[in-house]
PDB file of N, CA and C in Angstrom:
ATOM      1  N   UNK A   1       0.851  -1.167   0.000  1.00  0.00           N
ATOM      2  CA  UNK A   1       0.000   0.000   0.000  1.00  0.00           C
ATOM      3  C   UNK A   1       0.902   1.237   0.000  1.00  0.00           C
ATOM      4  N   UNK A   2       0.664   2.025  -0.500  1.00  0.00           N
ATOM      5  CA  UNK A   2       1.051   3.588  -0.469  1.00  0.00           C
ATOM      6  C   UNK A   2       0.786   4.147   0.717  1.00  0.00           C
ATOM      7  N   UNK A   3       1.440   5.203   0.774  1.00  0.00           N
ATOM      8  CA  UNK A   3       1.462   6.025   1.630  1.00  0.00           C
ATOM      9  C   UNK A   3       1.117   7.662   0.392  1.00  0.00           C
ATOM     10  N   UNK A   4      -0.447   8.242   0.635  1.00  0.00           N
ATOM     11  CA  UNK A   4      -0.494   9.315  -0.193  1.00  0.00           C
ATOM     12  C   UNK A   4      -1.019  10.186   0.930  1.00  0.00           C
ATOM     13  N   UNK A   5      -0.381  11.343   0.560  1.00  0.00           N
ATOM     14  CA  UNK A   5      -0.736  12.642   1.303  1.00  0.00           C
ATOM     15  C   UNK A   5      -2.398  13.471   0.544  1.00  0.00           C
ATOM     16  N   UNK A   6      -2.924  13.446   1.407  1.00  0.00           N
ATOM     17  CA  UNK A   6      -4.416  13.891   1.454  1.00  0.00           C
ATOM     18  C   UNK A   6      -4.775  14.800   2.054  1.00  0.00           C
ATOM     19  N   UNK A   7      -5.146  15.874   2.148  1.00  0.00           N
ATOM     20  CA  UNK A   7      -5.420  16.765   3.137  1.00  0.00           C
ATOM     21  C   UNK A   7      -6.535  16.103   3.524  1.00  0.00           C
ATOM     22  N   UNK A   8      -7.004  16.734   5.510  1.00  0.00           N
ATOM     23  CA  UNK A   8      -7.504  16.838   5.773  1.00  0.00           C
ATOM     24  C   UNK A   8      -8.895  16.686   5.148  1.00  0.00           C
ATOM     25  N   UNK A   9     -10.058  16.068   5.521  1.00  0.00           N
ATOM     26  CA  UNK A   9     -11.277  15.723   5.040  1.00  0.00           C
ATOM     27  C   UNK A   9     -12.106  15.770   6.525  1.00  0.00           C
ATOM     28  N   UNK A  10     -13.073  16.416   6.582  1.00  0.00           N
ATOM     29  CA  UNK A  10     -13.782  16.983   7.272  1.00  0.00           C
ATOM     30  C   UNK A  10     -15.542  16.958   7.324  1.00  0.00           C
ATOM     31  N   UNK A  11     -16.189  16.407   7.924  1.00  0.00           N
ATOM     32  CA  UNK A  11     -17.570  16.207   7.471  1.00  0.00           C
ATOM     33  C   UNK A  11     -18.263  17.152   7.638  1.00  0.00           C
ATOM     34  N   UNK A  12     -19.186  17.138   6.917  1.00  0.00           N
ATOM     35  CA  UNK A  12     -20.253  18.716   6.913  1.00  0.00           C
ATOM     36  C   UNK A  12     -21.172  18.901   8.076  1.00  0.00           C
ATOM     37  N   UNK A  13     -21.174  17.971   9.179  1.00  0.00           N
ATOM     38  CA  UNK A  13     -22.105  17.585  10.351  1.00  0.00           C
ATOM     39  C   UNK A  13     -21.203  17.198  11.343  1.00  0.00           C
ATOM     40  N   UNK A  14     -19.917  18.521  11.012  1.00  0.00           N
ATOM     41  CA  UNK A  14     -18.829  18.277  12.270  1.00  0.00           C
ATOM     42  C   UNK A  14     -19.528  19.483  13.357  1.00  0.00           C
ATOM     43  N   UNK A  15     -19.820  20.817  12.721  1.00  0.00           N
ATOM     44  CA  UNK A  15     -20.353  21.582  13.472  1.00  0.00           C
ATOM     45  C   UNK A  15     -21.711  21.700  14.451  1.00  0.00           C
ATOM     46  N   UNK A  16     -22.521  20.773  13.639  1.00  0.00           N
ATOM     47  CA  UNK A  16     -24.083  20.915  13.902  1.00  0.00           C
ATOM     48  C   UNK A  16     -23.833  19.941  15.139  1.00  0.00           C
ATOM     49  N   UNK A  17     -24.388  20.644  16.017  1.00  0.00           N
ATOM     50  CA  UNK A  17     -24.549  20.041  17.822  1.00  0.00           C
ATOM     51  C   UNK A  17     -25.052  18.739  17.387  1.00  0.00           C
ATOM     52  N   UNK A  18     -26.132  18.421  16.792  1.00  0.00           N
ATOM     53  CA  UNK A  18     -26.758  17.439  17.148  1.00  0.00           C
ATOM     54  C   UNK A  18     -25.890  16.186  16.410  1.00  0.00           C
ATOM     55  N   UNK A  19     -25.183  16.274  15.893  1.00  0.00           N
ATOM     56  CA  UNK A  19     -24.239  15.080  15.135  1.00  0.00           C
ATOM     57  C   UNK A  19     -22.580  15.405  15.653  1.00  0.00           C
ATOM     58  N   UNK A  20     -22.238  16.546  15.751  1.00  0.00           N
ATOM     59  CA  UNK A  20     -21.063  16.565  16.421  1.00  0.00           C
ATOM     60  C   UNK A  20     -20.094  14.924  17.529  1.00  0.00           C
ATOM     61  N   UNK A  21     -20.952  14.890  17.814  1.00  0.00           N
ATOM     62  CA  UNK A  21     -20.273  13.738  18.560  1.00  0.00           C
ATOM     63  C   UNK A  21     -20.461  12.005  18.435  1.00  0.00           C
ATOM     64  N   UNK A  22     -21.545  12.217  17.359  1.00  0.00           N
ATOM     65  CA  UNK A  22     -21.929  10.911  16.951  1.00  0.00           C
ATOM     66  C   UNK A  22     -20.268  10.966  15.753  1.00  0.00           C
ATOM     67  N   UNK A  23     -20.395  12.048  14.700  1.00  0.00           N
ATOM     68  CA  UNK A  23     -19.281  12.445  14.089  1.00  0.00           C
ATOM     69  C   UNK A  23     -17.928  11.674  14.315  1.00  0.00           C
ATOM     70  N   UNK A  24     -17.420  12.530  15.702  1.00  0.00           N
ATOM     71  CA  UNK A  24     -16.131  12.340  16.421  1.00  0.00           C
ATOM     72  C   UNK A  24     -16.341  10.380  16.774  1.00  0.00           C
ATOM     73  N   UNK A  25     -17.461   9.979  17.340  1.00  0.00           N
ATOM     74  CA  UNK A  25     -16.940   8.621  17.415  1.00  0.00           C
ATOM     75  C   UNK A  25     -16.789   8.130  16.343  1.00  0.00           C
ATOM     76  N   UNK A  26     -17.880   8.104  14.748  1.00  0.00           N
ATOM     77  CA  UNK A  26     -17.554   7.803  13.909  1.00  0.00           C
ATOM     78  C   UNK A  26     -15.896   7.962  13.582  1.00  0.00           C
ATOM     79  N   UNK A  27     -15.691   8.761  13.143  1.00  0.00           N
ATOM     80  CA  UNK A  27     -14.406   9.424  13.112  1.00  0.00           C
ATOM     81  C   UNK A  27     -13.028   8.185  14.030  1.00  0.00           C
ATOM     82  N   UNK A  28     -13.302   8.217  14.984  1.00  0.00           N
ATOM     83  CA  UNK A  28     -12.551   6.660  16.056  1.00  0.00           C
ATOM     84  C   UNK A  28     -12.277   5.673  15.690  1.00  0.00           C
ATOM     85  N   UNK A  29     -13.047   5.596  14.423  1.00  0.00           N
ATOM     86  CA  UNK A  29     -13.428   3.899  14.024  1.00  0.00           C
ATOM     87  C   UNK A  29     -12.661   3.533  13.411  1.00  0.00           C
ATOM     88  N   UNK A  30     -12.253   5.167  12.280  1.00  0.00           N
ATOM     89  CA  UNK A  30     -11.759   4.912  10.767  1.00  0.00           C
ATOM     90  C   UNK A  30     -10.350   3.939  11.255  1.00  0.00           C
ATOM     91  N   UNK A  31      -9.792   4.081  12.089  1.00  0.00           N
ATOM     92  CA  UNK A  31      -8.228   3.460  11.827  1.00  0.00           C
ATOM     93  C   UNK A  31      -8.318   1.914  11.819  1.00  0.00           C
ATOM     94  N   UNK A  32      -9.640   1.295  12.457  1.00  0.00           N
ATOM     95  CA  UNK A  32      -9.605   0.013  12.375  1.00  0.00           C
ATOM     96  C   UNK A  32     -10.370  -0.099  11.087  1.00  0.00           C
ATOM     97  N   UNK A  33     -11.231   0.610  10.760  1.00  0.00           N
ATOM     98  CA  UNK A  33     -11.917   0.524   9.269  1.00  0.00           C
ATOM     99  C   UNK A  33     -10.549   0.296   8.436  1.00  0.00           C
ATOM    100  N   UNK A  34      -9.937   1.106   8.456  1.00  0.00           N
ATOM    101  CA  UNK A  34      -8.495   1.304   7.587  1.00  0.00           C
ATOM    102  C   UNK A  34      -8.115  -0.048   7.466  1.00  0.00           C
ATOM    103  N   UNK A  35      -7.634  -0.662   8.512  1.00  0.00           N
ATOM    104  CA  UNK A  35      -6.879  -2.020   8.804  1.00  0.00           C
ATOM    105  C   UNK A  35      -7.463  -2.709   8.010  1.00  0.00           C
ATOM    106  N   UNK A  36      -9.141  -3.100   8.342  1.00  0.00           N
ATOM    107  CA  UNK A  36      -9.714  -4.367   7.540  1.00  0.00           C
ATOM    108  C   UNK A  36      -9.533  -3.925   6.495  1.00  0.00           C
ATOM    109  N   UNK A  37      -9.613  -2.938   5.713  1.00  0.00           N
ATOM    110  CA  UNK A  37      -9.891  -2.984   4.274  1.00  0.00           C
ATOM    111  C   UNK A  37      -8.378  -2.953   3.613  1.00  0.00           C
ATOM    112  N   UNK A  38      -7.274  -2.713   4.476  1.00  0.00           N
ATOM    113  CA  UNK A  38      -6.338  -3.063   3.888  1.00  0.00           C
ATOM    114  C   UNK A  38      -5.719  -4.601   3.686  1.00  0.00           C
ATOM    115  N   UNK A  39      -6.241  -5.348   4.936  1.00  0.00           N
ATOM    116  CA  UNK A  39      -6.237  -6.637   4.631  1.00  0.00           C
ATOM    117  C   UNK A  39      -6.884  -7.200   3.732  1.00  0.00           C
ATOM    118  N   UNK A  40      -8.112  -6.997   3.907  1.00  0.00           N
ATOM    119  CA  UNK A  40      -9.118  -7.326   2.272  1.00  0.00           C
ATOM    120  C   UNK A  40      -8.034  -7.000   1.221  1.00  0.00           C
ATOM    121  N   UNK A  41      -7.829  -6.322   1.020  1.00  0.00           N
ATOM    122  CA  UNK A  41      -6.432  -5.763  -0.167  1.00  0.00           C
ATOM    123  C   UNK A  41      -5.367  -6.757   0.029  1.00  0.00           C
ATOM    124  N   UNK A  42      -4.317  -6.561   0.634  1.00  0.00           N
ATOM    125  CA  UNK A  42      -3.291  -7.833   0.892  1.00  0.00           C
ATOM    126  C   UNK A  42      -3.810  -8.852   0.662  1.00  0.00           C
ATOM    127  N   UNK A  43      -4.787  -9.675   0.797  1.00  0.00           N
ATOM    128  CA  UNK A  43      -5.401 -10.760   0.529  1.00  0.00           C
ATOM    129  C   UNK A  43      -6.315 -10.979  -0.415  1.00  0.00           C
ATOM    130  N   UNK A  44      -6.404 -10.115  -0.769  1.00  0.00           N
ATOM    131  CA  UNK A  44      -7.330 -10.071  -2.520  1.00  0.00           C
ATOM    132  C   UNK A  44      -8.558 -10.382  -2.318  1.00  0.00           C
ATOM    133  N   UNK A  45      -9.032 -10.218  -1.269  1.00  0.00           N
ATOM    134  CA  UNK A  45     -10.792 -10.758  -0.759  1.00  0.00           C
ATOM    135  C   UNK A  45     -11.532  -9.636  -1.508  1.00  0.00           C
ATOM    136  N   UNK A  46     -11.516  -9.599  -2.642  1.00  0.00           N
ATOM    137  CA  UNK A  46     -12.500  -8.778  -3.189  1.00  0.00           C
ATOM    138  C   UNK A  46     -14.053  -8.796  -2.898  1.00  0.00           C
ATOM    139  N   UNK A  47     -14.839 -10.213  -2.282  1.00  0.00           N
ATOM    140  CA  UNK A  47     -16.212 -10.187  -1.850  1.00  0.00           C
ATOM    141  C   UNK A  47     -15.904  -9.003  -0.567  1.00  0.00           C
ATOM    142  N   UNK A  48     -15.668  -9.457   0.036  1.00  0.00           N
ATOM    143  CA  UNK A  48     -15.112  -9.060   1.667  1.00  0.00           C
ATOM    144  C   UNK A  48     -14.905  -7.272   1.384  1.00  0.00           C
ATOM    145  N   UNK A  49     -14.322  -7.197   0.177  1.00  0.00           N
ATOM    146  CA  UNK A  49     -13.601  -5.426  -0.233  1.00  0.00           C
ATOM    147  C   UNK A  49     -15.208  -4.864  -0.303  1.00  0.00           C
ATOM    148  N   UNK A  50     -15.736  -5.271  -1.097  1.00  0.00           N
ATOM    149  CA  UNK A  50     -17.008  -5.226  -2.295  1.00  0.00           C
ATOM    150  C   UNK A  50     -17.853  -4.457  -0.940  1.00  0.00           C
ATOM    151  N   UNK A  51     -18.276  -5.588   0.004  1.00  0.00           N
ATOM    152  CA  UNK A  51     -18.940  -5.257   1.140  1.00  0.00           C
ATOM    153  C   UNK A  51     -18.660  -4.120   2.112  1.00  0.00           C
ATOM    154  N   UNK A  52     -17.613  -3.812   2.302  1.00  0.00           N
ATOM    155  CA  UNK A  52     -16.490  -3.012   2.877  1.00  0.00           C
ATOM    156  C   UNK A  52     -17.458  -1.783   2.579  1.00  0.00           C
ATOM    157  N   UNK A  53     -16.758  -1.582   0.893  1.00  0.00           N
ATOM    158  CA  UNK A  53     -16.860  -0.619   0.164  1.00  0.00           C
ATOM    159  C   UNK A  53     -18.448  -0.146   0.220  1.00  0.00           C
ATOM    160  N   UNK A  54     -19.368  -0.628   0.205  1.00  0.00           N
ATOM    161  CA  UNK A  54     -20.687  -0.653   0.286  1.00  0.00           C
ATOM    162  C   UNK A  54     -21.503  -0.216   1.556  1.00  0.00           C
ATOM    163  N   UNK A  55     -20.436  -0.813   2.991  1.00  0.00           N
ATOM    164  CA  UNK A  55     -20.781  -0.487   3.946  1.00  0.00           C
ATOM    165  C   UNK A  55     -20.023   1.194   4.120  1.00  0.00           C
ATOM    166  N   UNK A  56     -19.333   1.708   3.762  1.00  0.00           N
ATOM    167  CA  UNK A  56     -18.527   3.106   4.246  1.00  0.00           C
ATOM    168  C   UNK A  56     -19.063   3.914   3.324  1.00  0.00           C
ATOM    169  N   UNK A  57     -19.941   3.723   1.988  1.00  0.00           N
ATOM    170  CA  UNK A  57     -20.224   4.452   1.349  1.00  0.00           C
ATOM    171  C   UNK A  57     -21.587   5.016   2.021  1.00  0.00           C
ATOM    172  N   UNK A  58     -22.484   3.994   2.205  1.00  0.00           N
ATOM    173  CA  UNK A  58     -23.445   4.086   3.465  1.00  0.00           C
ATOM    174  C   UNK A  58     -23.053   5.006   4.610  1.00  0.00           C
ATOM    175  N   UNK A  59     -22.345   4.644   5.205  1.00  0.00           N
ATOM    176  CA  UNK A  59     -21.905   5.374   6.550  1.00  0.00           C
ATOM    177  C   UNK A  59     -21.061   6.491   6.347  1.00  0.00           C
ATOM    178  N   UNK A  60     -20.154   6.500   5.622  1.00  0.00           N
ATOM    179  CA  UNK A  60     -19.985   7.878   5.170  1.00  0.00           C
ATOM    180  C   UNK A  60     -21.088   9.003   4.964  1.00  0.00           C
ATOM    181  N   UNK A  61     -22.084   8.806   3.861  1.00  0.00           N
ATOM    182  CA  UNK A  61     -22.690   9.729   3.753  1.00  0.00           C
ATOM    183  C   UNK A  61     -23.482  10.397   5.087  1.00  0.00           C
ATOM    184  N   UNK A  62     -23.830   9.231   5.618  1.00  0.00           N
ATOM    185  CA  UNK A  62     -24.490   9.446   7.073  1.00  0.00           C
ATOM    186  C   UNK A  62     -23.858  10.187   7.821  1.00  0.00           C
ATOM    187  N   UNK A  63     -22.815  10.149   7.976  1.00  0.00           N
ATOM    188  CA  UNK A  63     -21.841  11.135   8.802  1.00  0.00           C
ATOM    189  C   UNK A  63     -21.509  12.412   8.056  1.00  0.00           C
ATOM    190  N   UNK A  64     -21.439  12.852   7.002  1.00  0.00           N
ATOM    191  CA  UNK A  64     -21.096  14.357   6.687  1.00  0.00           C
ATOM    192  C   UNK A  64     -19.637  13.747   5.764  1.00  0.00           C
ATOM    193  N   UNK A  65     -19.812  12.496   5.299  1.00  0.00           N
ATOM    194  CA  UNK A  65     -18.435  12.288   4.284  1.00  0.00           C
ATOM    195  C   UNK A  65     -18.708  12.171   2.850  1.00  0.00           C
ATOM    196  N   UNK A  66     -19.206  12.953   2.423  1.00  0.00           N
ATOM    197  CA  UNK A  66     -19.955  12.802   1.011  1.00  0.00           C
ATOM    198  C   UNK A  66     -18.687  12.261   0.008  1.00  0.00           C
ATOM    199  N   UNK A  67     -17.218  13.250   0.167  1.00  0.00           N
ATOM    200  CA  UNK A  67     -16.405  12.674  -0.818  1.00  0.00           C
ATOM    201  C   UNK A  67     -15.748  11.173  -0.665  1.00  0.00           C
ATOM    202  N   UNK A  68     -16.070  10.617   0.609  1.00  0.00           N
ATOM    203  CA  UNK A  68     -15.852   9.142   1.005  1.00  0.00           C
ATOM    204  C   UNK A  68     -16.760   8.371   0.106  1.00  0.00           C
ATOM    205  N   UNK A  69     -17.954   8.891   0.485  1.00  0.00           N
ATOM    206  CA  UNK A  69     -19.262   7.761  -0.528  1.00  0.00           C
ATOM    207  C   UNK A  69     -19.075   7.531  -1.433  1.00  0.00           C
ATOM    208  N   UNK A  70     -18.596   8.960  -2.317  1.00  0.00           N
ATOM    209  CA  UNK A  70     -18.290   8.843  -3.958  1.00  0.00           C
ATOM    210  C   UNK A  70     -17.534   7.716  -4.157  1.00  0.00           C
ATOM    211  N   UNK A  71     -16.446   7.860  -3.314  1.00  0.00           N
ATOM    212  CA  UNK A  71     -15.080   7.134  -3.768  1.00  0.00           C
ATOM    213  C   UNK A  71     -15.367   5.711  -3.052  1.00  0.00           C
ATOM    214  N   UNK A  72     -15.864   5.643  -2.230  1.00  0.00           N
ATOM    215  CA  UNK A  72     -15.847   4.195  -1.952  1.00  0.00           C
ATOM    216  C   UNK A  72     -16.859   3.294  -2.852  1.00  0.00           C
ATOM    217  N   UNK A  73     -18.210   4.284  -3.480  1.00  0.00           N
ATOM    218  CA  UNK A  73     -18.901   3.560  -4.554  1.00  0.00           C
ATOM    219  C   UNK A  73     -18.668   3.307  -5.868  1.00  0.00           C
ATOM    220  N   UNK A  74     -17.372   4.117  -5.867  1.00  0.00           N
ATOM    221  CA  UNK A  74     -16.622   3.659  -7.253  1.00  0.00           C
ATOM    222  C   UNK A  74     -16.243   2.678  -7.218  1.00  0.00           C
ATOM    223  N   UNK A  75     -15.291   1.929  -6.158  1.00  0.00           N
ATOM    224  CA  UNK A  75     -14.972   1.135  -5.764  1.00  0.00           C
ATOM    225  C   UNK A  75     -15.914   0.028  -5.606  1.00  0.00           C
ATOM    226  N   UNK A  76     -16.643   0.325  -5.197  1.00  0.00           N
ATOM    227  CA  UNK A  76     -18.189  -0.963  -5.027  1.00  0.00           C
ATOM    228  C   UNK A  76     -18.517  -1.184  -6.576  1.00  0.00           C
ATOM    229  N   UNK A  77     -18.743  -0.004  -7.173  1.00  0.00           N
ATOM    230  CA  UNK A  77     -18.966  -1.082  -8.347  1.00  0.00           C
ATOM    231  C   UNK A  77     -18.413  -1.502  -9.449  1.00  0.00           C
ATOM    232  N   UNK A  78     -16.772  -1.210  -9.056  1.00  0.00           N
ATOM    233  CA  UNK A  78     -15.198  -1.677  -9.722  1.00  0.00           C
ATOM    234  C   UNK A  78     -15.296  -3.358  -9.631  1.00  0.00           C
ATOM    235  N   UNK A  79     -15.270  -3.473  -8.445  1.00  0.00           N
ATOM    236  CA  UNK A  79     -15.746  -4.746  -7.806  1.00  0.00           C
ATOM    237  C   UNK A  79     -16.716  -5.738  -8.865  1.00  0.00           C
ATOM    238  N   UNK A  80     -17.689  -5.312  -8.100  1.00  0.00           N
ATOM    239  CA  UNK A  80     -19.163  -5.475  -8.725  1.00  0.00           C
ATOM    240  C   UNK A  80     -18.778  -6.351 -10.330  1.00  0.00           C
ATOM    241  N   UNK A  81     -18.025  -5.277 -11.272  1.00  0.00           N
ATOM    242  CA  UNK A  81     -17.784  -5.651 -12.535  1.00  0.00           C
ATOM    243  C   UNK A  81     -16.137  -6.243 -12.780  1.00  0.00           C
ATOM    244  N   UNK A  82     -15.946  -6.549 -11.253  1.00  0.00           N
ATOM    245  CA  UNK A  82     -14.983  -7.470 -11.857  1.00  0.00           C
ATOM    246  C   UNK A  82     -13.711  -6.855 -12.623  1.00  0.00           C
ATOM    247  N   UNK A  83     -13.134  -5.855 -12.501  1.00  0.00           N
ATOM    248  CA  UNK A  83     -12.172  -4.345 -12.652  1.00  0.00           C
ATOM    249  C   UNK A  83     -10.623  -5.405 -12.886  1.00  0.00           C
ATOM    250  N   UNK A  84      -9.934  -5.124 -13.610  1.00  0.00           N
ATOM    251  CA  UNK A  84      -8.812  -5.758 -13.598  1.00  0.00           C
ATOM    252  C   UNK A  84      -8.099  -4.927 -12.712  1.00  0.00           C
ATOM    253  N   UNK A  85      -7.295  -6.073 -12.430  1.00  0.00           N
ATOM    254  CA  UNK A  85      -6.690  -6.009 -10.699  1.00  0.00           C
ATOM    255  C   UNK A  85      -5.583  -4.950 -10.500  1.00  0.00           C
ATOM    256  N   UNK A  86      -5.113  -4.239 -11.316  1.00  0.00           N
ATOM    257  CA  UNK A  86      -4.508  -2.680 -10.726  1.00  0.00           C
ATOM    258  C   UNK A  86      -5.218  -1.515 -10.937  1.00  0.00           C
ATOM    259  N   UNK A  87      -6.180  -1.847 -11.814  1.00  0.00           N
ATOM    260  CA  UNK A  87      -7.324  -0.929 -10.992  1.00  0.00           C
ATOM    261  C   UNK A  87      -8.070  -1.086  -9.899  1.00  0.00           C
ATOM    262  N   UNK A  88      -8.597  -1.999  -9.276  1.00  0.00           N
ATOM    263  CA  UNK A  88      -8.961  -2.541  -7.857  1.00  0.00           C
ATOM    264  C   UNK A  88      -7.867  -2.013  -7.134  1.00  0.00           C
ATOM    265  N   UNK A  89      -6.718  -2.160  -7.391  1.00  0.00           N
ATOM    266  CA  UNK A  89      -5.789  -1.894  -6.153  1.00  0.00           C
ATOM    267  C   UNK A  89      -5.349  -0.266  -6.273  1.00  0.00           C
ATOM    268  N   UNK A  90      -5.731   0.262  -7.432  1.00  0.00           N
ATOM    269  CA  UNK A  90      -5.882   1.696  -7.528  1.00  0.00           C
ATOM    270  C   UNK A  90      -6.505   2.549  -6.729  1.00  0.00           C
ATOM    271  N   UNK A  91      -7.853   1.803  -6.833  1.00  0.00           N
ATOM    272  CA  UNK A  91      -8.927   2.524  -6.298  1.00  0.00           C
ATOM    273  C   UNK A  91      -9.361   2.114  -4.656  1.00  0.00           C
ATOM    274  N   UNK A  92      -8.940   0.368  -4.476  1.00  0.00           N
ATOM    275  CA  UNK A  92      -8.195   0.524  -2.775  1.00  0.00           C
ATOM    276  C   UNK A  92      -7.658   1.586  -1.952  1.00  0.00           C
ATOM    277  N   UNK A  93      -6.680   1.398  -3.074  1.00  0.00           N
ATOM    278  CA  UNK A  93      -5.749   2.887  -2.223  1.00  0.00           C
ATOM    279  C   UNK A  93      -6.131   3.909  -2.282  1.00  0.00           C
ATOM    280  N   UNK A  94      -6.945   4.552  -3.167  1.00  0.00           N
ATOM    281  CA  UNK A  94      -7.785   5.541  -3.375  1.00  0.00           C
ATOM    282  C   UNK A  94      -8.847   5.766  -1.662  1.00  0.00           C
ATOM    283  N   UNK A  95      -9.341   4.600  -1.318  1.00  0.00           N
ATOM    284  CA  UNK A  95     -10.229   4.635  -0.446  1.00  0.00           C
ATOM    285  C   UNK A  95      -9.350   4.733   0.615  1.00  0.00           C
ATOM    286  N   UNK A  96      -8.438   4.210   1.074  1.00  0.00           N
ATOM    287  CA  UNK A  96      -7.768   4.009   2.295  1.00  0.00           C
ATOM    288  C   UNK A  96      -7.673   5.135   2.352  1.00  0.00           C
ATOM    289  N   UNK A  97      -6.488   6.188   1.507  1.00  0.00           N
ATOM    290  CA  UNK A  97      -5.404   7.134   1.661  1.00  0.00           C
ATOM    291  C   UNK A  97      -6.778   8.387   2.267  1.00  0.00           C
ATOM    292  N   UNK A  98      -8.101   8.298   1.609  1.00  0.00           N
ATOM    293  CA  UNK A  98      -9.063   9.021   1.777  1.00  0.00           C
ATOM    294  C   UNK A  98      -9.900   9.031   3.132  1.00  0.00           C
ATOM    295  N   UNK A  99      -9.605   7.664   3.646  1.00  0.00           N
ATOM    296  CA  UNK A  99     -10.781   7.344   4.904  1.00  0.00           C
ATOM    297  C   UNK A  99      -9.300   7.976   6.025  1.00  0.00           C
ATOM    298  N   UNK A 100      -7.806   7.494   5.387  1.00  0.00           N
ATOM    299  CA  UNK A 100      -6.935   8.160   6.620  1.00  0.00           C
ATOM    300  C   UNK A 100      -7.187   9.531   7.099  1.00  0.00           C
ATOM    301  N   UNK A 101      -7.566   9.982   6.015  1.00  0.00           N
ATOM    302  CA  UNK A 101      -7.663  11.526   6.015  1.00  0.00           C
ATOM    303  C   UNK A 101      -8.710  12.397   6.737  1.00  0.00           C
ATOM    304  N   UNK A 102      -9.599  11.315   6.934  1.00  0.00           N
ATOM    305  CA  UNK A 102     -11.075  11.756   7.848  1.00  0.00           C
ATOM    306  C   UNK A 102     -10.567  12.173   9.166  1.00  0.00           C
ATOM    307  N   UNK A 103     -10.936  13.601   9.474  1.00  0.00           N
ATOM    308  CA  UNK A 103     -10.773  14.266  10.966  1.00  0.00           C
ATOM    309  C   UNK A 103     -11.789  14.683  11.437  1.00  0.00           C
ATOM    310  N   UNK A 104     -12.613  14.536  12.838  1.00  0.00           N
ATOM    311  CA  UNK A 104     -13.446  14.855  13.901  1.00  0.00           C
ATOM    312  C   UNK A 104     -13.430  16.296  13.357  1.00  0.00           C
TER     313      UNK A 104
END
């Protein structure tokens, strides 16, 4: 995996009281989110990625990560169609380097 520099990514329902802190725990999660989906990667579990990808695009948006959803549903349906495999691992890293980047 790469190591890519990303700025900061920030959800739009960091400010608003009433999600603020649902936010910040979301936000807690990402580093173990990170892990599994990099193992899914090392191990080529593309079902396992597929699902991943499907579940953070979901929960992203829910949280104020709209440019997460995009990118992780690209990814879902890279998958989906079966993407030859350095594009899958393109767009892996695409998701990781992006979910690292998520700040409270």
């Amino acid at each position: 995996m790469t190591n890519r520099d990303i700025a900061p990514i920030y959800s739009t329902l960091a400010t608003d009281p009433d999600f603020a802190e649902l936010v910040t725990e979301y936000v807690s999660e990402i580093p173990d989110r990170v892990n599994c989906c990099v193992e899914f990667v090392k191990t080529q579990n593309w079902p396992e990625l597929k699902r991943f990808a499907h579940q953070i695009k979901g929960s992203a948006a829910s949280y104020g990560f709209e440019q997460i959803t995009v990118i992780a549903g690209l990814l879902e349906a890279a998958l989906a169609r079966d993407t030859e495999l350095e594009q899958k691992l393109k767009m892996a890293e695409d998701l990781i380097a992006n979910l690292s980047a998520i700040r409270s």
